[in-house]
C-alpha atoms as a PDB file:
ATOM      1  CA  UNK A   1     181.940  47.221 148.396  1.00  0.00           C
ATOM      2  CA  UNK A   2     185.252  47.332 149.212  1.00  0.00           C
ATOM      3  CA  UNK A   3     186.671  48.584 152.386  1.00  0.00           C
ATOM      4  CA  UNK A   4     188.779  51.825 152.622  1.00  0.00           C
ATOM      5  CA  UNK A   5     191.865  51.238 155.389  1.00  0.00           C
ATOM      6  CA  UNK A   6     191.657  54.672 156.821  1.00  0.00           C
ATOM      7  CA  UNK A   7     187.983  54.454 157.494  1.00  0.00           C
ATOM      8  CA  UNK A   8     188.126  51.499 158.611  1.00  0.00           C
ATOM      9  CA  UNK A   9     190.904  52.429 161.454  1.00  0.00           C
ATOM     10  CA  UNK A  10     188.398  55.231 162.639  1.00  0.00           C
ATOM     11  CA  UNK A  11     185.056  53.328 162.533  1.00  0.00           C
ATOM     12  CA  UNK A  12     186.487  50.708 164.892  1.00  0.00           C
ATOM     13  CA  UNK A  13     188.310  53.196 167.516  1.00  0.00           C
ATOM     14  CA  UNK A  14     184.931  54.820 167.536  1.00  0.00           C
ATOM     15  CA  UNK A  15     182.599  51.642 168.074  1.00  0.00           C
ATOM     16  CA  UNK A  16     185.499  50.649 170.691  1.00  0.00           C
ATOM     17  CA  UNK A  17     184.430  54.054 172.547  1.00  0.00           C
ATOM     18  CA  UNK A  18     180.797  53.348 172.098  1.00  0.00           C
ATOM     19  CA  UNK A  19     181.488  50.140 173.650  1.00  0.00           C
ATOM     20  CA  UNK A  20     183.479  51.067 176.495  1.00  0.00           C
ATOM     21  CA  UNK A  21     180.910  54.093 177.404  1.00  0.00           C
ATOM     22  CA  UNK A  22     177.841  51.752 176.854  1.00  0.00           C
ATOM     23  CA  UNK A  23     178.540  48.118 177.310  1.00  0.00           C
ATOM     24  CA  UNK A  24     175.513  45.500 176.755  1.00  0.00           C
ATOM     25  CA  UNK A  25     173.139  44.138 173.978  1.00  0.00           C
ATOM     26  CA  UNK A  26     170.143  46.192 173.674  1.00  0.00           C
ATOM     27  CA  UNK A  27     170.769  47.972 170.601  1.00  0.00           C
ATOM     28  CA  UNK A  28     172.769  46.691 167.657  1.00  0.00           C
ATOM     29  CA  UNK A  29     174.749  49.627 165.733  1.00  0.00           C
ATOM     30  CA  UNK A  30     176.162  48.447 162.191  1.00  0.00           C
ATOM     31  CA  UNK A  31     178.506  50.356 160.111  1.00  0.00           C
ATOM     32  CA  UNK A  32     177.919  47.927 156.847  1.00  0.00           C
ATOM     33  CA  UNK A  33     180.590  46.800 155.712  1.00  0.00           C
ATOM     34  CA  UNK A  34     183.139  47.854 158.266  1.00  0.00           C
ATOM     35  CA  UNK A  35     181.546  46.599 161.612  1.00  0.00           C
ATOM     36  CA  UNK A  36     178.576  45.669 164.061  1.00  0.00           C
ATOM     37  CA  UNK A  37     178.557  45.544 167.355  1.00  0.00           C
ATOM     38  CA  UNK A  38     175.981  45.410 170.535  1.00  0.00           C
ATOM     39  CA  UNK A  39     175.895  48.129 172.927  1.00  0.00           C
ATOM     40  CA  UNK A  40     173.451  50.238 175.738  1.00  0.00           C
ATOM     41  CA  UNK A  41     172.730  48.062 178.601  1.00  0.00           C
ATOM     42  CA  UNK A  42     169.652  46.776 179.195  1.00  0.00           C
ATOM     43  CA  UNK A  43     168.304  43.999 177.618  1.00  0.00           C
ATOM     44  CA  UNK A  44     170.345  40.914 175.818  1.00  0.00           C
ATOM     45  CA  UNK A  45     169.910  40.060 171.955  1.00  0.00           C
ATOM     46  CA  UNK A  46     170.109  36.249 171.374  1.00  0.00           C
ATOM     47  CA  UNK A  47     168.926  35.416 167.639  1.00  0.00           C
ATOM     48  CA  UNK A  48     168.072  37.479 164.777  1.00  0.00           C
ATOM     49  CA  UNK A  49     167.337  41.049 163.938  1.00  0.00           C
ATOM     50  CA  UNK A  50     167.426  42.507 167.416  1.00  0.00           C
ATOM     51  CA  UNK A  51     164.273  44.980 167.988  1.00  0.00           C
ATOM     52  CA  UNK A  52     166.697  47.891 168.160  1.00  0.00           C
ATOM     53  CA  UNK A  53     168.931  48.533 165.511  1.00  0.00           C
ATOM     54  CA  UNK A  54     170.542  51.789 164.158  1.00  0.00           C
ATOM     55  CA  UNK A  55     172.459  51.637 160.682  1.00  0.00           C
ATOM     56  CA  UNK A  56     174.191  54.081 159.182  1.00  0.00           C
ATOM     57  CA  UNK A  57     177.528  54.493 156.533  1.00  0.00           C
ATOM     58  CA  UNK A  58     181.319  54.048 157.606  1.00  0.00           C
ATOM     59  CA  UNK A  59     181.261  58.222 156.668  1.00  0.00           C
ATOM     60  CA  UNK A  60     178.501  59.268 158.250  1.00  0.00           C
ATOM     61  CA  UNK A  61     179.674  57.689 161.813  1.00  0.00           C
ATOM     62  CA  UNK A  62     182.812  60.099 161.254  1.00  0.00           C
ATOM     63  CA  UNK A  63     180.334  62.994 160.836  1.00  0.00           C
ATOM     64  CA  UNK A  64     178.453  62.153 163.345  1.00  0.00           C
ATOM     65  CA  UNK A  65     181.674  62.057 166.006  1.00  0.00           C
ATOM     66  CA  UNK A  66     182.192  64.879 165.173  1.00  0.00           C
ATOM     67  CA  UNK A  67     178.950  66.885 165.102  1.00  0.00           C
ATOM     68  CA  UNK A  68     176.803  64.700 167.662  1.00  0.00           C
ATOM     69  CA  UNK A  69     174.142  67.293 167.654  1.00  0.00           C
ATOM     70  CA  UNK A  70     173.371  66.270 164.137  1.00  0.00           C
ATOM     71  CA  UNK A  71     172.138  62.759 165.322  1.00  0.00           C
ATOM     72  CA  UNK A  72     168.402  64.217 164.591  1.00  0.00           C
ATOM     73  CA  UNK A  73     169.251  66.230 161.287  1.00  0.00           C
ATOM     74  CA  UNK A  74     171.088  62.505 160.024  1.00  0.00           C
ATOM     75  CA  UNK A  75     168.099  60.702 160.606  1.00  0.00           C
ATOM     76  CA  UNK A  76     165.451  63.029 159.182  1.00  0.00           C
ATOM     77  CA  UNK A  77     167.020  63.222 155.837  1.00  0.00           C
ATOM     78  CA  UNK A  78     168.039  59.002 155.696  1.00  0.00           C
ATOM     79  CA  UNK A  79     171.636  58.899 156.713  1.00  0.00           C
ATOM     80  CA  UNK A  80     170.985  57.107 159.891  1.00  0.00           C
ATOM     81  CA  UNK A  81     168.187  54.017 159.989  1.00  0.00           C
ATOM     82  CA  UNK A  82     167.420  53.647 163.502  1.00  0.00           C
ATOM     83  CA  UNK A  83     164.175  51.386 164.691  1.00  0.00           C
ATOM     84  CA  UNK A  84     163.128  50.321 168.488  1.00  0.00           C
ATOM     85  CA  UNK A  85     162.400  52.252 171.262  1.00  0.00           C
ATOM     86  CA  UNK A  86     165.602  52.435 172.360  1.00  0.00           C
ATOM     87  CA  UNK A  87     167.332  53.492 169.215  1.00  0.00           C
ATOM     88  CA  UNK A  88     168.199  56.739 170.058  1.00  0.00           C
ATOM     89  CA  UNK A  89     172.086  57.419 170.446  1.00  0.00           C
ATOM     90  CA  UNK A  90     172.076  60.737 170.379  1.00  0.00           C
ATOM     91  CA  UNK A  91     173.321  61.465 174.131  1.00  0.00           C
ATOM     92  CA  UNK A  92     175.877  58.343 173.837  1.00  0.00           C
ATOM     93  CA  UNK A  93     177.286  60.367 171.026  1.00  0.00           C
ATOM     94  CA  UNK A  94     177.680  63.321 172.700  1.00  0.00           C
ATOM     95  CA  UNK A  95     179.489  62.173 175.226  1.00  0.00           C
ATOM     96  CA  UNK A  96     181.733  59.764 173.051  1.00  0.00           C
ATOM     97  CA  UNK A  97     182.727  62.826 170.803  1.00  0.00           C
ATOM     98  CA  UNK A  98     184.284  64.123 173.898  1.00  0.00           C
ATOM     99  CA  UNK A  99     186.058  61.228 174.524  1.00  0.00           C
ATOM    100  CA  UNK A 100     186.957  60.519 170.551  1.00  0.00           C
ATOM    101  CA  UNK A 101     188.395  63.959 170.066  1.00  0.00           C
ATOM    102  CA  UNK A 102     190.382  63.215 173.418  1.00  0.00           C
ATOM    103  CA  UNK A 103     191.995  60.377 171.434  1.00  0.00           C
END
């Protein structure tokens, strides 16, 4: 899959916001193929797939920053993979679509 520049450019100033709001290792978020990184303090992941994970599309991030109150809709109908107990991101979003459209 190859990688399209602008998305790219907007999927890492996101996960940059994500990171600076919610700094640790509990929960891995991947954007396949553009990016993964650890965030939500909490707990440390060492080796392999960590027990929370959320996946979801380079496109779909964009929609979600900038309709965080579809976090729920996104993952009902597929768009958004997220496993563990601690998976949800749906209030980090929130509050980094404040900060993204600040940007």
């Amino acid at each position: 899959m190859q990688k399209d520049p602008q998305i790219t450019s907007q999927v890492k100033e996101i996960l940059n916001i994500i990171k600076e709001l919610s700094p640790g290792g509990l929960v891995e978020l991947r954007i396949p193929p553009y990016a993964a990184i650890q965030c939500v303090a909490g707990g440390n992941h060492k080796r392999g797939t960590p027990p929370n994970t959320v996946e979801m599309s380079g496109q779909v991030l964009i929609k979600l920053i900038n309709d965080p109150s579809s976090w729920h809709h996104l993952c009902a109908q597929g768009d958004i993979a997220a496993s563990g107990i601690n998976s949800d991101l749906s209030e980090l979003f929130v509050i980094a679509a404040s900060k993204y459209a600040q940007s």
